[in-house]
C-alpha atoms as a PDB file:
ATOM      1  CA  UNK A   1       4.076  -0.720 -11.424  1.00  0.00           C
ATOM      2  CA  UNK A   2       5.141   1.715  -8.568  1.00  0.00           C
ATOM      3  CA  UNK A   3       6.051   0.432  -5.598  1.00  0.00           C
ATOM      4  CA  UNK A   4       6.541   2.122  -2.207  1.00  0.00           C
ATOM      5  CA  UNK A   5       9.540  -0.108  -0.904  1.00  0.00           C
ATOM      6  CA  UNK A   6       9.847  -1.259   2.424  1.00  0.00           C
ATOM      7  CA  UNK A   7       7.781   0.977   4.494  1.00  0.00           C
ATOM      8  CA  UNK A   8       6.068  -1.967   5.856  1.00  0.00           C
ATOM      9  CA  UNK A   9       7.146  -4.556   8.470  1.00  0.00           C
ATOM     10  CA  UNK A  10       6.463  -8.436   9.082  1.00  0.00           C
ATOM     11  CA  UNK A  11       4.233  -7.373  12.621  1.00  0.00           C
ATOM     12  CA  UNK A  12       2.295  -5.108  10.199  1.00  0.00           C
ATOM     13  CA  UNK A  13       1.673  -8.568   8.000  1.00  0.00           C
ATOM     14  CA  UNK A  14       0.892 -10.266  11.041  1.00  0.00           C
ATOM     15  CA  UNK A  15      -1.673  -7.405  12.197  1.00  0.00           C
ATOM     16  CA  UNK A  16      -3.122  -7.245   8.403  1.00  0.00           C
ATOM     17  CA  UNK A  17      -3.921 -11.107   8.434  1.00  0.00           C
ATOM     18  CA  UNK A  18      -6.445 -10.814  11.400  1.00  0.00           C
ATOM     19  CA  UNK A  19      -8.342  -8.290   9.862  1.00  0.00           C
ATOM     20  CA  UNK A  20     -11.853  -8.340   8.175  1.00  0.00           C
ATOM     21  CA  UNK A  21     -13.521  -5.342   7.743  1.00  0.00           C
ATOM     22  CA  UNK A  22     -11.096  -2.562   6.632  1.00  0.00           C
ATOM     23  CA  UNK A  23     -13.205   0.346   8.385  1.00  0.00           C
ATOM     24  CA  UNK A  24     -13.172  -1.391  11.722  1.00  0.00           C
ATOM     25  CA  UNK A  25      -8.764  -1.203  11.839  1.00  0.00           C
ATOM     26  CA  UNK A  26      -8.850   1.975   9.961  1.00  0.00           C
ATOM     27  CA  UNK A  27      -9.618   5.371  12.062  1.00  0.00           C
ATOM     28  CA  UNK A  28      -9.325   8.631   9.710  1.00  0.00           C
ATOM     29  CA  UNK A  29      -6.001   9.076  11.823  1.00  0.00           C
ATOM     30  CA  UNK A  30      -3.811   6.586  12.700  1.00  0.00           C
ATOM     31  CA  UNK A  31      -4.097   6.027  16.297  1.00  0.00           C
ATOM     32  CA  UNK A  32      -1.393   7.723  18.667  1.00  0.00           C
ATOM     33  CA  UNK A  33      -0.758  10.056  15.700  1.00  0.00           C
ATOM     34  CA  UNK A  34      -1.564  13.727  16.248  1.00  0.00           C
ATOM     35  CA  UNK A  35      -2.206  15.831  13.620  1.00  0.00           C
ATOM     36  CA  UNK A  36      -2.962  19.355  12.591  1.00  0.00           C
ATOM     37  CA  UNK A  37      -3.116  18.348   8.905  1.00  0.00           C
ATOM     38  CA  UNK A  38      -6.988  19.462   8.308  1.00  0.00           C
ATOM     39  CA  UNK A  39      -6.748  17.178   5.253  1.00  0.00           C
ATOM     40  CA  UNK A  40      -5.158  13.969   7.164  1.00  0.00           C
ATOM     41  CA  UNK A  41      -8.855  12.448   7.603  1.00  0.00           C
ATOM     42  CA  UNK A  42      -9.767  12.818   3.963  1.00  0.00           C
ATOM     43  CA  UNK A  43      -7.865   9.583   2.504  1.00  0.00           C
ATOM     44  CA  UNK A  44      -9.622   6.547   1.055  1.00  0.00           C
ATOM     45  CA  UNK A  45     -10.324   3.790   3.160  1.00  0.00           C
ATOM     46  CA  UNK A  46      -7.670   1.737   1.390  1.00  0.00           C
ATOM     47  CA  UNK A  47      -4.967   3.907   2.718  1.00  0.00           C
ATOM     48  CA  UNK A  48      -5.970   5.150   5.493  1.00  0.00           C
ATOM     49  CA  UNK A  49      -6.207   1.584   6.609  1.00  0.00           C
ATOM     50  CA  UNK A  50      -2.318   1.339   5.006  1.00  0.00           C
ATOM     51  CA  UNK A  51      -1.030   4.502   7.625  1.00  0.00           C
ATOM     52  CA  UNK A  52      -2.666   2.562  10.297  1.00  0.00           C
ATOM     53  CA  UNK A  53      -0.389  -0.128   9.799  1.00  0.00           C
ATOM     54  CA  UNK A  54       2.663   1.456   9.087  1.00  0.00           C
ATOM     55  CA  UNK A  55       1.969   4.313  11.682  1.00  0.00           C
ATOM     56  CA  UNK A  56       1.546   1.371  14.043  1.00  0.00           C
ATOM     57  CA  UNK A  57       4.706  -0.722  12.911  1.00  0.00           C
ATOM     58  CA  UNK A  58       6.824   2.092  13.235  1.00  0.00           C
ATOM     59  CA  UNK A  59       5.629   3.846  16.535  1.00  0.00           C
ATOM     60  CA  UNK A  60       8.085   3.957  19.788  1.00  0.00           C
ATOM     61  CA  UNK A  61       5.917   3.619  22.710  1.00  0.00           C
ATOM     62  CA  UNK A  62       8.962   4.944  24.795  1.00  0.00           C
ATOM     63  CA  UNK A  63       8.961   8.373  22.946  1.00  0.00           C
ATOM     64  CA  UNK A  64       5.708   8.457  21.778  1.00  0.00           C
ATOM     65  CA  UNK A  65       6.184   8.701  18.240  1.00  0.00           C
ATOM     66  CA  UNK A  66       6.462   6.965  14.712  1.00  0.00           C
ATOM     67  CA  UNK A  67       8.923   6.823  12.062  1.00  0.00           C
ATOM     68  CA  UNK A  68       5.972   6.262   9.802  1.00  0.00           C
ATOM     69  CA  UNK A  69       7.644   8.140   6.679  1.00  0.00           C
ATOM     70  CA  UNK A  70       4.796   8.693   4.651  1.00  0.00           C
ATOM     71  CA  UNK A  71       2.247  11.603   5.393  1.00  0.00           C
ATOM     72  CA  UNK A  72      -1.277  11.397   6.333  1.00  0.00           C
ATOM     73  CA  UNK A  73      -4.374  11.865   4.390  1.00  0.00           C
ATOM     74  CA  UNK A  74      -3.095  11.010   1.199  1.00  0.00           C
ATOM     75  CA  UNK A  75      -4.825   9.438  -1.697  1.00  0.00           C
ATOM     76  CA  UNK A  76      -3.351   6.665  -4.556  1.00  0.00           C
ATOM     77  CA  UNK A  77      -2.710   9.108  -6.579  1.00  0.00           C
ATOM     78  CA  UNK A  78      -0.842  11.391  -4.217  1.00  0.00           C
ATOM     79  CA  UNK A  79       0.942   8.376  -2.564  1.00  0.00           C
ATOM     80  CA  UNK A  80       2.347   8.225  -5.946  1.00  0.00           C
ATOM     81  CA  UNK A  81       3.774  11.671  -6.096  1.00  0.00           C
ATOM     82  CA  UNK A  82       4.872  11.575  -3.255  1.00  0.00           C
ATOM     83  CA  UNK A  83       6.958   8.596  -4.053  1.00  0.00           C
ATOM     84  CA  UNK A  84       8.112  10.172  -7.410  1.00  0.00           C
ATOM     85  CA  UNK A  85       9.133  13.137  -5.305  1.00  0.00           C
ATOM     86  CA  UNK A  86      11.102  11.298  -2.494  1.00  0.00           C
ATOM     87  CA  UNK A  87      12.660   8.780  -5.453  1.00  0.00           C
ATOM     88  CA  UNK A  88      10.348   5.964  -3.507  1.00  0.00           C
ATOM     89  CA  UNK A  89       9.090   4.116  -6.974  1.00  0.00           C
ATOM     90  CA  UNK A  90      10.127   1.165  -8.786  1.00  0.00           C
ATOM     91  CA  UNK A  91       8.558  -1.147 -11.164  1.00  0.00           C
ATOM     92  CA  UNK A  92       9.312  -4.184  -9.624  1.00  0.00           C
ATOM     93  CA  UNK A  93       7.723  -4.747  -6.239  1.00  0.00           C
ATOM     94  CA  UNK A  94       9.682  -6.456  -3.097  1.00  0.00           C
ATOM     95  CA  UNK A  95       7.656  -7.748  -0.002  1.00  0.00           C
ATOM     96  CA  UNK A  96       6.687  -4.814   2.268  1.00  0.00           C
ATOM     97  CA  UNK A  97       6.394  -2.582  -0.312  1.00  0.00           C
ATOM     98  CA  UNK A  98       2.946  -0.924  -1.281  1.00  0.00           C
ATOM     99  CA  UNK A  99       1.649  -1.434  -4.523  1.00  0.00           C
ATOM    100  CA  UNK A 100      -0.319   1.871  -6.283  1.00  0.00           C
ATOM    101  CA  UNK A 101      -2.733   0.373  -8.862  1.00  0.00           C
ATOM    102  CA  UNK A 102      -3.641   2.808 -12.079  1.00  0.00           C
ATOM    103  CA  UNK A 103      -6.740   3.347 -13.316  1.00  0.00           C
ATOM    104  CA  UNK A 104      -7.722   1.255 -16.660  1.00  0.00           C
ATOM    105  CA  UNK A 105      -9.158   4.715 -18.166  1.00  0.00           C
ATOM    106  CA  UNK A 106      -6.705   7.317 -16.939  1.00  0.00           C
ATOM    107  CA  UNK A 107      -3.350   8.104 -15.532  1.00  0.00           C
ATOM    108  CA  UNK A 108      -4.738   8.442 -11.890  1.00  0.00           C
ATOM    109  CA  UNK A 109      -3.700   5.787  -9.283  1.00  0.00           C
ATOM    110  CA  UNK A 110      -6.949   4.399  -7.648  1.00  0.00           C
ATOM    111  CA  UNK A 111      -5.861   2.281  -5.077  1.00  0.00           C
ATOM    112  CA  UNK A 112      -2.932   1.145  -2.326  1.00  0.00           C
ATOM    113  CA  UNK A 113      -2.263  -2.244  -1.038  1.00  0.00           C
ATOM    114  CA  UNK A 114       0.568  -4.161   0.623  1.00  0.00           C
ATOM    115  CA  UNK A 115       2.534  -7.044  -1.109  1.00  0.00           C
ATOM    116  CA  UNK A 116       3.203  -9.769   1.505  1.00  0.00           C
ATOM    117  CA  UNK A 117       5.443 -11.663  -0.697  1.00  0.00           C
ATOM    118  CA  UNK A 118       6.652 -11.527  -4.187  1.00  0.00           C
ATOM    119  CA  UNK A 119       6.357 -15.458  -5.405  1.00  0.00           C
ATOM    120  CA  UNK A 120       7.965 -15.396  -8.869  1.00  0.00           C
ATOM    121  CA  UNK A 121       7.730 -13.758 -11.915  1.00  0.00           C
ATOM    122  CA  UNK A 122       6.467 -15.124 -15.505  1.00  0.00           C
ATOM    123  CA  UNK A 123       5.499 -13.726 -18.915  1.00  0.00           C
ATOM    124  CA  UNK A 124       1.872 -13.580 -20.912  1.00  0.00           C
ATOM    125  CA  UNK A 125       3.450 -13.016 -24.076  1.00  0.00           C
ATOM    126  CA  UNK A 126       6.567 -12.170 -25.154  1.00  0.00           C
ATOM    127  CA  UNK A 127       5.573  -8.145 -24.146  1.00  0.00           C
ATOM    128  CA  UNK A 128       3.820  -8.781 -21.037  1.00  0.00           C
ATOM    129  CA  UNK A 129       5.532  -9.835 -17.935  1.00  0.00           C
ATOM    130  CA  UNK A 130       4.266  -9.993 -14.989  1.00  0.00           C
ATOM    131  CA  UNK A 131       5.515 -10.828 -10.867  1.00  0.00           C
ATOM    132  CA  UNK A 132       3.108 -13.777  -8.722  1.00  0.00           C
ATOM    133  CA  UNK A 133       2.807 -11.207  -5.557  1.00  0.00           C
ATOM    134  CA  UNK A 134      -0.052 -12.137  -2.452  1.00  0.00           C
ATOM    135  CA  UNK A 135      -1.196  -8.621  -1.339  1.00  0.00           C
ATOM    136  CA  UNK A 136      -3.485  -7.563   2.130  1.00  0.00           C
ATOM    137  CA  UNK A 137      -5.845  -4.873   0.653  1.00  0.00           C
ATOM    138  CA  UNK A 138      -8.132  -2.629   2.361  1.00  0.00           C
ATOM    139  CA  UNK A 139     -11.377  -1.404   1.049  1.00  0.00           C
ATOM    140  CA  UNK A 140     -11.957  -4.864  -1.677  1.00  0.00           C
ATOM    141  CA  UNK A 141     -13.426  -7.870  -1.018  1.00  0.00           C
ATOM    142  CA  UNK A 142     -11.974 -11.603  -2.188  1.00  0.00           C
ATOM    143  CA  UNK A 143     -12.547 -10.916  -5.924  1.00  0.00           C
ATOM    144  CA  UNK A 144      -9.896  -8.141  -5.418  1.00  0.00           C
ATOM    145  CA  UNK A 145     -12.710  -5.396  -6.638  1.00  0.00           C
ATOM    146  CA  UNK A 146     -12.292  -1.850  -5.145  1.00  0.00           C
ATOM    147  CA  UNK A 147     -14.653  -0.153  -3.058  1.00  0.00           C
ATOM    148  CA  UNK A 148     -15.965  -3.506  -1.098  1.00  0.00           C
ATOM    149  CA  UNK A 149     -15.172  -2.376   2.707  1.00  0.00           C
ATOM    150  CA  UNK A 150     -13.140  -5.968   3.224  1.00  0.00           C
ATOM    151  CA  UNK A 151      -9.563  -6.598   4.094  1.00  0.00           C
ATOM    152  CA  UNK A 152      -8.798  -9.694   2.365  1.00  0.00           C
ATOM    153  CA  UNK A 153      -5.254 -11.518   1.178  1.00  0.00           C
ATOM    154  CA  UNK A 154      -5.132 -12.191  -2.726  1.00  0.00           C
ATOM    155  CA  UNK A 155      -2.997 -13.879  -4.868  1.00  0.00           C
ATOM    156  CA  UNK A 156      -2.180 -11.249  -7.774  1.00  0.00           C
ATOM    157  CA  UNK A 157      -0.416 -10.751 -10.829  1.00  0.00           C
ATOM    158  CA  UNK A 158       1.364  -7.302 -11.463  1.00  0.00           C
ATOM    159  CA  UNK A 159       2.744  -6.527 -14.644  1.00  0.00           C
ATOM    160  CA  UNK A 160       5.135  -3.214 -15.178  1.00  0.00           C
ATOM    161  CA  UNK A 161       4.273  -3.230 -18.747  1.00  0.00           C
ATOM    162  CA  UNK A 162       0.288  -3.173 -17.974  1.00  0.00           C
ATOM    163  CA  UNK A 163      -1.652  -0.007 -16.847  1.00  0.00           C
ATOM    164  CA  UNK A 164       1.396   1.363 -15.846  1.00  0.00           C
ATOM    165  CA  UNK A 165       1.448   0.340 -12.326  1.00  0.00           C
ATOM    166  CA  UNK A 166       3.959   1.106 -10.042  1.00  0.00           C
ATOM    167  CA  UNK A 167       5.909   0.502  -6.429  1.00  0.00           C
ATOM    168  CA  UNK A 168       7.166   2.577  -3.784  1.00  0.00           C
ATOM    169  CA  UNK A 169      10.159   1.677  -1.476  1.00  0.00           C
ATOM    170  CA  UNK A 170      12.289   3.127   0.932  1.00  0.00           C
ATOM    171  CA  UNK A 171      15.852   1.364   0.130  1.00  0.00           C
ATOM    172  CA  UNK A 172      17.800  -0.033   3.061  1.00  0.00           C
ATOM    173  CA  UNK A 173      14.320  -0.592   5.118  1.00  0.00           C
ATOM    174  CA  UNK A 174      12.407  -4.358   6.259  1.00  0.00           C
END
């Protein structure tokens, strides 16, 4: 798994629980962010609904700005370089982190969610761990398959030793 540690907050948990429809909480740029990236709009819906909340957790209404640390307009797949770059990713996840799920076929990372909580951890077999995590996801539905347009809170199992999926995390941020 990589994980994206800590970038998120408990208000953005709080936010992510009242929402339904991913595209209706997720503009192509975060609002109150101004940007000159011509490539910030371009992310999935999944993460662009992802910067909204942590662009939103993280803004200071008395300077105007956010300490959102990730950049805009990424996709999975970049989110994951970009944690690989910064020394963001980890294979266990924490709550607040975001989760970057591989592709079954490839090497590609197809899609970003939040883990709420991390529950426990158990095994399949004596190869196959795995952690009891309840994620907010963007761009799914309550099945937890991609490309569905809901938000919607799952119960999920993520396994380091499956896919290859992996966390990102800031260390020393809630």
């Amino acid at each position: 798994m990589e994980i994206l540690h800590h970038v998120c907050c408990a208000a953005v948990v709080a936010y992510a629980r009242s929402t339904t429809l991913a595209a209706e909480h997720a503009p192509l740029i975060p609002d109150g962010a101004d940007s000159d990236e011509l490539t910030a709009a371009l992310a999935p819906l999944d993460v662009r609904w992802l910067e909204q909340l942590g662009f939103r957790a993280s803004y200071d209404e008395l300077v105007q700005t956010s300490a959102w640390p990730v950049p805009l307009g990424m996709s999975p797949h970049e989110l994951a370089l970009f944690g690989a770059d910064c020394g963001m990713l980890s294979e266990r996840p924490e709550s607040g982190d975001i989760f970057l799920q591989r592709s079954f076929r490839g090497k590609d990372y197809i899609h970003a969610r939040l883990e709420m909580t991390v529950n426990g951890y158990g095994c399949l077999d004596e190869h196959t761990v795995y952690d009891e995590t309840a994620t907010i996801e963007g761009d799914t539905d309550h099945r937890g398959l991609l490309g569905r347009g809901d938000t919607c809170t799952l119960n999920r199992r993520l396994s380091p030793t499956r896919a290859g999926n992996r966390s990102s995390h800031r260390s020393g941020h809630n």
